[in-house]
PDB file of N, CA and C in Angstrom:
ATOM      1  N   UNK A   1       0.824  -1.202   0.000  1.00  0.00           N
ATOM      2  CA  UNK A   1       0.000   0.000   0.000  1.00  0.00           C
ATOM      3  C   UNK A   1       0.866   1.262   0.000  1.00  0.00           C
ATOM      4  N   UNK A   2       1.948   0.918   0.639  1.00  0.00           N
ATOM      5  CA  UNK A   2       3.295   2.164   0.284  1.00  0.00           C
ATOM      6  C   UNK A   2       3.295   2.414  -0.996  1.00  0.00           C
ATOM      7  N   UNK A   3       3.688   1.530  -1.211  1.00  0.00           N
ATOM      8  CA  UNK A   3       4.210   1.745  -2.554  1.00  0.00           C
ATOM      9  C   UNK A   3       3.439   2.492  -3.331  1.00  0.00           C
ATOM     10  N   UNK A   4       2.300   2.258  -3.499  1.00  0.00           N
ATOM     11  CA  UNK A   4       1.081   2.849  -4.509  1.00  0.00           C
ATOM     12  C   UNK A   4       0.799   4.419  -3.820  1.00  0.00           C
ATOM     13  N   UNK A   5       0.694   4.398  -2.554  1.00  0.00           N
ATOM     14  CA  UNK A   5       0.502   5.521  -2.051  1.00  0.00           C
ATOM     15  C   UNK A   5       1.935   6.839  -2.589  1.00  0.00           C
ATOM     16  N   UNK A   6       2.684   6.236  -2.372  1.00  0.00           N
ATOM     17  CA  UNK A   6       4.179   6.840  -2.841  1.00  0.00           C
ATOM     18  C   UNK A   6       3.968   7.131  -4.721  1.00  0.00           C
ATOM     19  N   UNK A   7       3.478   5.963  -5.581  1.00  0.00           N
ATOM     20  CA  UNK A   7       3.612   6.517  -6.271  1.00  0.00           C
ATOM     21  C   UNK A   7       2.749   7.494  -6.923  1.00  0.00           C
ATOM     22  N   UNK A   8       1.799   7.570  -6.424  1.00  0.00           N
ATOM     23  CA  UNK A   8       0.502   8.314  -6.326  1.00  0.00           C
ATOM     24  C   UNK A   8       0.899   9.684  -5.693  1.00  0.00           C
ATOM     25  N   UNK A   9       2.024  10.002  -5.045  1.00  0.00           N
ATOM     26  CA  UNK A   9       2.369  11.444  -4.840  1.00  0.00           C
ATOM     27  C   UNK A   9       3.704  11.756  -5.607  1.00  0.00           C
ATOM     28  N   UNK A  10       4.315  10.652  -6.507  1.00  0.00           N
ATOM     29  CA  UNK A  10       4.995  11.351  -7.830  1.00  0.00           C
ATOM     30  C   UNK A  10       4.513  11.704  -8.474  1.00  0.00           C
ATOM     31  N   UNK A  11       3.567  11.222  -8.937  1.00  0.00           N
ATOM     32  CA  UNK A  11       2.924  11.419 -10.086  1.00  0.00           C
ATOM     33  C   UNK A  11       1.873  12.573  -9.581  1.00  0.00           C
ATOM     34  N   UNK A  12       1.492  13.202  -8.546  1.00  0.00           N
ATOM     35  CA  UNK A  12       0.803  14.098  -8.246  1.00  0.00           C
ATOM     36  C   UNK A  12       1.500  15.255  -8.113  1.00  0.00           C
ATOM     37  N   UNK A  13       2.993  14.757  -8.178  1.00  0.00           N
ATOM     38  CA  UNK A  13       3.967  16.240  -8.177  1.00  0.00           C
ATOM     39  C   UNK A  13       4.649  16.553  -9.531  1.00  0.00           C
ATOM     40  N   UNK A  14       4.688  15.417  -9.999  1.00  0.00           N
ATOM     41  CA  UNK A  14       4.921  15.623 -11.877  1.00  0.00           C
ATOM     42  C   UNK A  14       4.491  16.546 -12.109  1.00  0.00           C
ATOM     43  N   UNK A  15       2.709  16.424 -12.131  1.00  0.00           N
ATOM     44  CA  UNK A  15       1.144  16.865 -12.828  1.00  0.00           C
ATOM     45  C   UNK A  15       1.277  18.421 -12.075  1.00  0.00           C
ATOM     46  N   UNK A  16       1.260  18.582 -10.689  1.00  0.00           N
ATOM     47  CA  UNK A  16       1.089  19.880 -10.536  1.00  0.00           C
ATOM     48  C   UNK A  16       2.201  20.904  -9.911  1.00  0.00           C
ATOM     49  N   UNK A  17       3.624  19.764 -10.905  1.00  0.00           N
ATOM     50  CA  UNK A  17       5.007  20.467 -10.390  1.00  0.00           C
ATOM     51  C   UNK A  17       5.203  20.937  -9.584  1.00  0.00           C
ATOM     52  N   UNK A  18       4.950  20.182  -8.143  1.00  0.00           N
ATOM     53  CA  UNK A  18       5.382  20.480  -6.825  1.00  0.00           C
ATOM     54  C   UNK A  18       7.317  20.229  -6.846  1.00  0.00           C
ATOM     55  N   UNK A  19       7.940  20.491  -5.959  1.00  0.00           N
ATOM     56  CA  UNK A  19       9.074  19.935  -5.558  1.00  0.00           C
ATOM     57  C   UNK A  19       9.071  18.678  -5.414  1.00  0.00           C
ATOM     58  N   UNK A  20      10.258  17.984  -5.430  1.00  0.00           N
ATOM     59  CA  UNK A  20      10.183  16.378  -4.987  1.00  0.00           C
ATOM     60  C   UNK A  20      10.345  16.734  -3.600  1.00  0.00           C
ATOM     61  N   UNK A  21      10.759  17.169  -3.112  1.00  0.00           N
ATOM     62  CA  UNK A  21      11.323  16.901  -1.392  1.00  0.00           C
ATOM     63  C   UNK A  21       9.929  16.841  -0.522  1.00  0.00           C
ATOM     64  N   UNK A  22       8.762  17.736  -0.971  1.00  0.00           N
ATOM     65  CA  UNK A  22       7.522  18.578  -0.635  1.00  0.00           C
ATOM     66  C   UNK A  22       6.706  16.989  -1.029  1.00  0.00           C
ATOM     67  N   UNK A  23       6.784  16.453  -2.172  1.00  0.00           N
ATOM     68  CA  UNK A  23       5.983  15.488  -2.522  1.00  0.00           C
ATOM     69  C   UNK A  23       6.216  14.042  -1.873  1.00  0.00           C
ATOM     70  N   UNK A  24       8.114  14.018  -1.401  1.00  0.00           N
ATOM     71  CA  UNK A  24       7.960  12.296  -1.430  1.00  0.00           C
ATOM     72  C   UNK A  24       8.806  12.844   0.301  1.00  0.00           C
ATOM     73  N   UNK A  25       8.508  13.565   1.230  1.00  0.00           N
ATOM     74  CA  UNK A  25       8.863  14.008   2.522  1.00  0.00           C
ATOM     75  C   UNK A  25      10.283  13.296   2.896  1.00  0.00           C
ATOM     76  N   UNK A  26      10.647  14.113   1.590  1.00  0.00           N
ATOM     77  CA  UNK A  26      12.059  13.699   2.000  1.00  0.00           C
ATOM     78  C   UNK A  26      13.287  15.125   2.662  1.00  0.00           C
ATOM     79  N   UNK A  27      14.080  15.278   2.555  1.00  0.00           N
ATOM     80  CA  UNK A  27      14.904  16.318   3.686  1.00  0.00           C
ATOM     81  C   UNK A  27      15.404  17.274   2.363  1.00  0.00           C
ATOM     82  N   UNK A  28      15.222  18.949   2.129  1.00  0.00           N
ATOM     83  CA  UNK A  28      16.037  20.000   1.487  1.00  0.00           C
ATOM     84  C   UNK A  28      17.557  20.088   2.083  1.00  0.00           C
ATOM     85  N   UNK A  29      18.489  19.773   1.382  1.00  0.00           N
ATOM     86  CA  UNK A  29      19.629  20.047   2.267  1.00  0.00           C
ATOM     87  C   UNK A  29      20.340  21.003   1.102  1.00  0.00           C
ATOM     88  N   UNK A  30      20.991  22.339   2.211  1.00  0.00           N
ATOM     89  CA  UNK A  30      21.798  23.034   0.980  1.00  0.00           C
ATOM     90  C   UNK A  30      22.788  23.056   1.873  1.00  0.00           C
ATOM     91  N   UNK A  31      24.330  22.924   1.274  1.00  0.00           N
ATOM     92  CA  UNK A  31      25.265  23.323   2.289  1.00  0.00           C
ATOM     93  C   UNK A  31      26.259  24.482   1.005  1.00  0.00           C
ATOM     94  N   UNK A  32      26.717  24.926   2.081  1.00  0.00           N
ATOM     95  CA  UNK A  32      28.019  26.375   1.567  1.00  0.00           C
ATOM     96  C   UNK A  32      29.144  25.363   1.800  1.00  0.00           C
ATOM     97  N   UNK A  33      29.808  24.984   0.841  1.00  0.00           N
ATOM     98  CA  UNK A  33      31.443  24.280   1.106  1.00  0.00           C
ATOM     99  C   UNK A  33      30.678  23.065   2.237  1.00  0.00           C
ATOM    100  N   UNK A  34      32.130  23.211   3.570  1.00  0.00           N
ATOM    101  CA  UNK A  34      31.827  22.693   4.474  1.00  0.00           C
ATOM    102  C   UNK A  34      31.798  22.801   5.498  1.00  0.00           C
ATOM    103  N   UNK A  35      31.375  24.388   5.850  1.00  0.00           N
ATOM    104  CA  UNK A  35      30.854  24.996   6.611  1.00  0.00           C
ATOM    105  C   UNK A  35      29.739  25.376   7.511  1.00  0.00           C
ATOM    106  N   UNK A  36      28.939  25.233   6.225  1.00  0.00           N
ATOM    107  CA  UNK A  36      27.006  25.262   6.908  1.00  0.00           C
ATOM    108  C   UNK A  36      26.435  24.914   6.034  1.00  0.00           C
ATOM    109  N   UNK A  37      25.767  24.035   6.703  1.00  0.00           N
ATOM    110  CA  UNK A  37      24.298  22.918   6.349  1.00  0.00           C
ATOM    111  C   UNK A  37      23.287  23.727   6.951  1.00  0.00           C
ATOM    112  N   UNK A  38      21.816  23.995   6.041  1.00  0.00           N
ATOM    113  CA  UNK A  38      20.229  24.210   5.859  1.00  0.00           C
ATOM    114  C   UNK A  38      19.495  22.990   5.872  1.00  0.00           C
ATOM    115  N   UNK A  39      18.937  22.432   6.661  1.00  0.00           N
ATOM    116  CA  UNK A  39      18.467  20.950   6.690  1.00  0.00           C
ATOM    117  C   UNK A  39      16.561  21.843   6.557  1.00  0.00           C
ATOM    118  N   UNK A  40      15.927  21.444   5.362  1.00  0.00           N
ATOM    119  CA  UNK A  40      14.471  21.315   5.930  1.00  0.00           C
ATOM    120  C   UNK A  40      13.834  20.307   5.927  1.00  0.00           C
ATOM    121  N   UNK A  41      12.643  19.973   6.363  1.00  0.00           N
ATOM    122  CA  UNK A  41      12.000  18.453   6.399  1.00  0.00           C
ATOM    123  C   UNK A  41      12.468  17.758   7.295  1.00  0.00           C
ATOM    124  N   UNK A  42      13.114  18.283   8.165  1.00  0.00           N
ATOM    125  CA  UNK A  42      12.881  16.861   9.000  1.00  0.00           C
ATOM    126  C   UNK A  42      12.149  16.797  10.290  1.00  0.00           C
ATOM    127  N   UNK A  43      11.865  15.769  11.318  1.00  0.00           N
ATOM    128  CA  UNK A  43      11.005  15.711  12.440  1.00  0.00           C
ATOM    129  C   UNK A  43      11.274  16.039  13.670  1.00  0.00           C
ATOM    130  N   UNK A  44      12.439  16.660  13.836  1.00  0.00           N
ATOM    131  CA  UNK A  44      13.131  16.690  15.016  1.00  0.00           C
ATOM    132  C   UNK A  44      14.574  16.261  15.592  1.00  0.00           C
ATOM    133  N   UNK A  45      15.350  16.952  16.080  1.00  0.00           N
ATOM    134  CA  UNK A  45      16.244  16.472  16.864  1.00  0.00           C
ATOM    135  C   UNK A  45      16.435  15.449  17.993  1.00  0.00           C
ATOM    136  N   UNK A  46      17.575  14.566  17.354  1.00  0.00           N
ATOM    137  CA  UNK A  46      17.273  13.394  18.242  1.00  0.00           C
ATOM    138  C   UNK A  46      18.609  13.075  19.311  1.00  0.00           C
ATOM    139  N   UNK A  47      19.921  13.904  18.898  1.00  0.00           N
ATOM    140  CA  UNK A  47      21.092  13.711  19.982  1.00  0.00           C
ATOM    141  C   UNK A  47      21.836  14.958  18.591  1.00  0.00           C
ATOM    142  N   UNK A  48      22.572  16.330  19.573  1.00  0.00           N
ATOM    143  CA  UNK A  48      23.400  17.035  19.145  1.00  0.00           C
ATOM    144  C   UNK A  48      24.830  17.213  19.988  1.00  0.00           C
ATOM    145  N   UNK A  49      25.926  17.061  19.575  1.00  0.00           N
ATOM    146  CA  UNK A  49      27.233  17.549  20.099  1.00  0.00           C
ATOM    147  C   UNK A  49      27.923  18.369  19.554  1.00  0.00           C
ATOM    148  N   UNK A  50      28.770  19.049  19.491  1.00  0.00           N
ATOM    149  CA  UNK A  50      30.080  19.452  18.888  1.00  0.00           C
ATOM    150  C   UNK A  50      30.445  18.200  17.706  1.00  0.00           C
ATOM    151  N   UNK A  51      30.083  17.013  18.082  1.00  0.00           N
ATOM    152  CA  UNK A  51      30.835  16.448  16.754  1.00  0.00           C
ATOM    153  C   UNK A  51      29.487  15.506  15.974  1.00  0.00           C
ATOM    154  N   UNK A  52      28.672  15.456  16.171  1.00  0.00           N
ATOM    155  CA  UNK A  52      27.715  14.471  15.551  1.00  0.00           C
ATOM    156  C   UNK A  52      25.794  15.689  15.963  1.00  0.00           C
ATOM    157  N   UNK A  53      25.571  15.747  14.620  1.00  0.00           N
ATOM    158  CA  UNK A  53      24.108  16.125  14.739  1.00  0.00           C
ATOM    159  C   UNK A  53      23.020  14.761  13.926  1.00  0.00           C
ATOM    160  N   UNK A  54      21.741  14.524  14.800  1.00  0.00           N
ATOM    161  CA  UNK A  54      21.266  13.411  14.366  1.00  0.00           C
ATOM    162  C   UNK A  54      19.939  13.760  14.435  1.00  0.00           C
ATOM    163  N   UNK A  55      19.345  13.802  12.747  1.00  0.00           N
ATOM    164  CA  UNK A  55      17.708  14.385  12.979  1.00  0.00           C
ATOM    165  C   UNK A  55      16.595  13.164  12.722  1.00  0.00           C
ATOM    166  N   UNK A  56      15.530  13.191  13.304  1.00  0.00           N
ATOM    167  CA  UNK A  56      14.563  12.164  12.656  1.00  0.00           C
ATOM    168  C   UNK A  56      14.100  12.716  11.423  1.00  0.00           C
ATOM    169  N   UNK A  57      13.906  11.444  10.457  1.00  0.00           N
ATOM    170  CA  UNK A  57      13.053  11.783   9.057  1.00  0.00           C
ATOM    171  C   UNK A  57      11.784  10.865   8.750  1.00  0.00           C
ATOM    172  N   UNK A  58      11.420  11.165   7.903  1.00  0.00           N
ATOM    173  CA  UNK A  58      10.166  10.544   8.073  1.00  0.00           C
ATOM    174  C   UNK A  58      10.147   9.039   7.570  1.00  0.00           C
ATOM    175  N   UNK A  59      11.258   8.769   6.995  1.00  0.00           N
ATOM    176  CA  UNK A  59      11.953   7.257   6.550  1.00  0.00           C
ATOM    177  C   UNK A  59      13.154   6.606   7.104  1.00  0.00           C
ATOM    178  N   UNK A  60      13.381   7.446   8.800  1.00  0.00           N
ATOM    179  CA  UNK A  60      14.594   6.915   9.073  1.00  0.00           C
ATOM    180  C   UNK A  60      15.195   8.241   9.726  1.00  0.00           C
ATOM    181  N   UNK A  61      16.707   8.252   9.707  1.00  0.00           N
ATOM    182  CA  UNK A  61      17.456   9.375  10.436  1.00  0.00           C
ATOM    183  C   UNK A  61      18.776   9.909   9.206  1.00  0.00           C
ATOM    184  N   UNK A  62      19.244  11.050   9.889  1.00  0.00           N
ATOM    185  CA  UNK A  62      19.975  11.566   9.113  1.00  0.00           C
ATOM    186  C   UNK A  62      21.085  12.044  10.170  1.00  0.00           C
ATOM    187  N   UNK A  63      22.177  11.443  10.128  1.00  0.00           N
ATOM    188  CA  UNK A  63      22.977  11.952  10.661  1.00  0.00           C
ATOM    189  C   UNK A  63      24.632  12.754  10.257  1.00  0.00           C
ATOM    190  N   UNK A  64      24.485  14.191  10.513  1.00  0.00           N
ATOM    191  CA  UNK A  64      25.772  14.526  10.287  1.00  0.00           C
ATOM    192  C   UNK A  64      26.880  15.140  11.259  1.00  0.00           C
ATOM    193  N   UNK A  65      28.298  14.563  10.778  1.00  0.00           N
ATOM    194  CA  UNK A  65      29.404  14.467  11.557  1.00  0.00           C
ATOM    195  C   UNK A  65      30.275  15.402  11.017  1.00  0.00           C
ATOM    196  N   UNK A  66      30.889  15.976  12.225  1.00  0.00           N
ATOM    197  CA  UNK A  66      32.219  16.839  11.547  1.00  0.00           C
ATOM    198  C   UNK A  66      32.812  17.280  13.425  1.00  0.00           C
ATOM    199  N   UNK A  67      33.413  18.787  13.113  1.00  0.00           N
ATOM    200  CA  UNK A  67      33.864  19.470  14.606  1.00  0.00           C
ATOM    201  C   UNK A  67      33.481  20.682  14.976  1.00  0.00           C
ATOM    202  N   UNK A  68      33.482  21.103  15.560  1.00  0.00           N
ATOM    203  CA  UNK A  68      33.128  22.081  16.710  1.00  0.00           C
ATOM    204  C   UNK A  68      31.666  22.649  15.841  1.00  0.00           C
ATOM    205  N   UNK A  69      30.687  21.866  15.555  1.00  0.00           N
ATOM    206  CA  UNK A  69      29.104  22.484  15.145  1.00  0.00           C
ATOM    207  C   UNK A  69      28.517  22.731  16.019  1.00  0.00           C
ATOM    208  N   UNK A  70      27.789  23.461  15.760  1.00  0.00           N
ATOM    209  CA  UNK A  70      26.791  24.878  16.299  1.00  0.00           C
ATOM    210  C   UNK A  70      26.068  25.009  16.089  1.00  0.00           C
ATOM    211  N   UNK A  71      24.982  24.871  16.125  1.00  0.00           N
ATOM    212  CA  UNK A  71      23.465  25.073  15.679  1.00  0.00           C
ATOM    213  C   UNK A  71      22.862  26.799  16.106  1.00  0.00           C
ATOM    214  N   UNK A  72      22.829  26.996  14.937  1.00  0.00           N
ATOM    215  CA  UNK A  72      23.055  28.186  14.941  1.00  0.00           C
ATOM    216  C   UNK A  72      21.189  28.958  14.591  1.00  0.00           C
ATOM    217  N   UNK A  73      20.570  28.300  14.053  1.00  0.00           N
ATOM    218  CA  UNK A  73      19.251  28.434  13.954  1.00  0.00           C
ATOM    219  C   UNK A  73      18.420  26.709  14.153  1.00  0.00           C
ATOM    220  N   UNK A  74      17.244  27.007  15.027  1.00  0.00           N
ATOM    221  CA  UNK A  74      16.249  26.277  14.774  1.00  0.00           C
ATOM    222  C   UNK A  74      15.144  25.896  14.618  1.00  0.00           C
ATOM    223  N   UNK A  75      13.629  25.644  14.000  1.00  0.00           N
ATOM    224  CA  UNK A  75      12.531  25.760  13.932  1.00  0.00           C
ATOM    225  C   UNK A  75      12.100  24.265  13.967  1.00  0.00           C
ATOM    226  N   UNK A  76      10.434  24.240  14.348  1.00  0.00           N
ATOM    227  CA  UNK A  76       9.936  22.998  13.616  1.00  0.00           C
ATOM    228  C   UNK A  76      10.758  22.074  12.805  1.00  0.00           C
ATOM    229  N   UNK A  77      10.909  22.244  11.874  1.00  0.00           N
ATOM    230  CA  UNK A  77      11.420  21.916  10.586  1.00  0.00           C
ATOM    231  C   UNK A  77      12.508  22.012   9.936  1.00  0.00           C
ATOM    232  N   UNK A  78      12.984  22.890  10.369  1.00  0.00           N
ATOM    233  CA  UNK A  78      14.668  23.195  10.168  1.00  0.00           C
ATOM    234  C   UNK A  78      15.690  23.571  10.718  1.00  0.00           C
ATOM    235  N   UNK A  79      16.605  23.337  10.236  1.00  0.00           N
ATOM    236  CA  UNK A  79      17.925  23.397  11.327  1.00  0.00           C
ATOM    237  C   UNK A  79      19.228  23.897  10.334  1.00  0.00           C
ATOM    238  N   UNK A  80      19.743  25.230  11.406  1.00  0.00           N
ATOM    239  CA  UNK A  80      20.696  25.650  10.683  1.00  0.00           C
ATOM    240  C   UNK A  80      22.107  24.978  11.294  1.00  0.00           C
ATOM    241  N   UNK A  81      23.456  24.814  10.735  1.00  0.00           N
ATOM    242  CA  UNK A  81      24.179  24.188  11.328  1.00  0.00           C
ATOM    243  C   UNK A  81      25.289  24.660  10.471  1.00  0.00           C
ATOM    244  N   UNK A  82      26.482  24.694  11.978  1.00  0.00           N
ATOM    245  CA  UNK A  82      27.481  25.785  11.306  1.00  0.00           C
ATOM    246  C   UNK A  82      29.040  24.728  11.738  1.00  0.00           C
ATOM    247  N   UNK A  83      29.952  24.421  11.314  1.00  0.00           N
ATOM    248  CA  UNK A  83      31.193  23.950  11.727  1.00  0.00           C
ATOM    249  C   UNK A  83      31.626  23.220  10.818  1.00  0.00           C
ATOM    250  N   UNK A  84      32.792  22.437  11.117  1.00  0.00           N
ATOM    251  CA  UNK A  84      33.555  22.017  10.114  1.00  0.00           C
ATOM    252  C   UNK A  84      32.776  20.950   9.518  1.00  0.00           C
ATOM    253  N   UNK A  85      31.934  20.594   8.721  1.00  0.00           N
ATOM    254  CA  UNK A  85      30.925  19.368   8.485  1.00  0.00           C
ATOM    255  C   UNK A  85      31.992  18.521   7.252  1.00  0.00           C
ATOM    256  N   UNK A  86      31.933  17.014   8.159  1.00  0.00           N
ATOM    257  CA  UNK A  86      32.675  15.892   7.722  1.00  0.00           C
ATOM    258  C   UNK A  86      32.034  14.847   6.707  1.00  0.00           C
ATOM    259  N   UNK A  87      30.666  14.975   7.294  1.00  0.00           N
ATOM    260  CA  UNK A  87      29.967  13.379   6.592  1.00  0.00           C
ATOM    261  C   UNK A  87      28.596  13.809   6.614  1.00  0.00           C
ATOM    262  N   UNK A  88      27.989  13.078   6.134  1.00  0.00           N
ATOM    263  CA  UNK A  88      26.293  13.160   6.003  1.00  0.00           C
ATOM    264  C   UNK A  88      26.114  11.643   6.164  1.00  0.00           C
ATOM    265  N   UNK A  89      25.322  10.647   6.741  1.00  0.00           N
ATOM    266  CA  UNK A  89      24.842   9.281   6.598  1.00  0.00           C
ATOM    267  C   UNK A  89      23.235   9.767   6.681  1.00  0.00           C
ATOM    268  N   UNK A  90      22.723   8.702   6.131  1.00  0.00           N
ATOM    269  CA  UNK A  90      21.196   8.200   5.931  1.00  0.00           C
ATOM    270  C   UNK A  90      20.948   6.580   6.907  1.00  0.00           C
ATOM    271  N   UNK A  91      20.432   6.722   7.443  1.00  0.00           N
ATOM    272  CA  UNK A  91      19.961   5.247   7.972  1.00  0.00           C
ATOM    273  C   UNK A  91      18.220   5.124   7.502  1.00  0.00           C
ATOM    274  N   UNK A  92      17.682   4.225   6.664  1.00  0.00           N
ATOM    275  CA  UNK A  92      16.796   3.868   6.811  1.00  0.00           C
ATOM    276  C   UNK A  92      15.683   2.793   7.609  1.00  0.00           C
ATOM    277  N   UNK A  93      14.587   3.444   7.835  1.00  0.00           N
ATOM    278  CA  UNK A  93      14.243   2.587   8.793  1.00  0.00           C
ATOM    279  C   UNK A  93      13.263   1.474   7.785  1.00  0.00           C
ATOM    280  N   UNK A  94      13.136   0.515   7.869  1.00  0.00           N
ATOM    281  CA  UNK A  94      12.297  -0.578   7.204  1.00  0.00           C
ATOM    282  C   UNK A  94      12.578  -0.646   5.916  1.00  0.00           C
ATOM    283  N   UNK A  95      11.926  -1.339   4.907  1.00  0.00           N
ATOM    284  CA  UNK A  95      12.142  -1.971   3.552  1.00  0.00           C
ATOM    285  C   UNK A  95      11.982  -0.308   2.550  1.00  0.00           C
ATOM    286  N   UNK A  96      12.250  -0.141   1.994  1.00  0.00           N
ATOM    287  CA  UNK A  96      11.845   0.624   1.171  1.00  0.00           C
ATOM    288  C   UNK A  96      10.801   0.236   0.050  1.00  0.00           C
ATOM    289  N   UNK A  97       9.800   1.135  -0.164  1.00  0.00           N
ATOM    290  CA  UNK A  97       8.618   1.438  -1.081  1.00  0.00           C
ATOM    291  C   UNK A  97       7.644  -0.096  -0.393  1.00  0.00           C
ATOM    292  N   UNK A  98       7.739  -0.843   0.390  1.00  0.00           N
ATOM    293  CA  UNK A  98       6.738  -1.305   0.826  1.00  0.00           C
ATOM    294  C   UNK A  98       6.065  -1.176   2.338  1.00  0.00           C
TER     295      UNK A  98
END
């Protein structure tokens, strides 16, 4: 039923040229170099340090690593983040598209 439901909001963002990120709730990420990361879409903060930031998504987590980060803005939905940024990982949670 994922699956169909999922593809039923591509094809609803094709048709009325939404964004993909907006259509399939997945995460906007813009970064400057490797300095600062703009994260939108995601569900919340789930553990922040100086060396590891880790957000919930709506398919899992997103975690990024580097040194001395700063969270420098935050809302609902987004998170600004400032320091030496090393890595980005994705962990998904369950099977994908089912």
């Amino acid at each position: 039923m994922k699956r169909w439901s999922r593809r039923l909001r591509q094809l609803a963002g094709g048709v009325l040229d939404l964004p993909q990120d907006v259509v399939l709730e997945v995460p906007r990420i813009t970064m400057i170099g490797h300095l600062q990361m703009y994260i939108e879409n995601h569900r919340g903060v789930l553990h922040f340090s100086e060396h590891e930031l880790r957000l919930l998504l709506t398919n899992g987590q997103m975690i990024v690593s580097g040194e001395q980060l700063v969270i420098r803005a935050i809302l609902p939905e987004e998170v600004l983040l400032e320091g030496r940024i090393g890595g980005v990982k994705f962990l998904e949670t369950g099977p994908q598209g089912s």
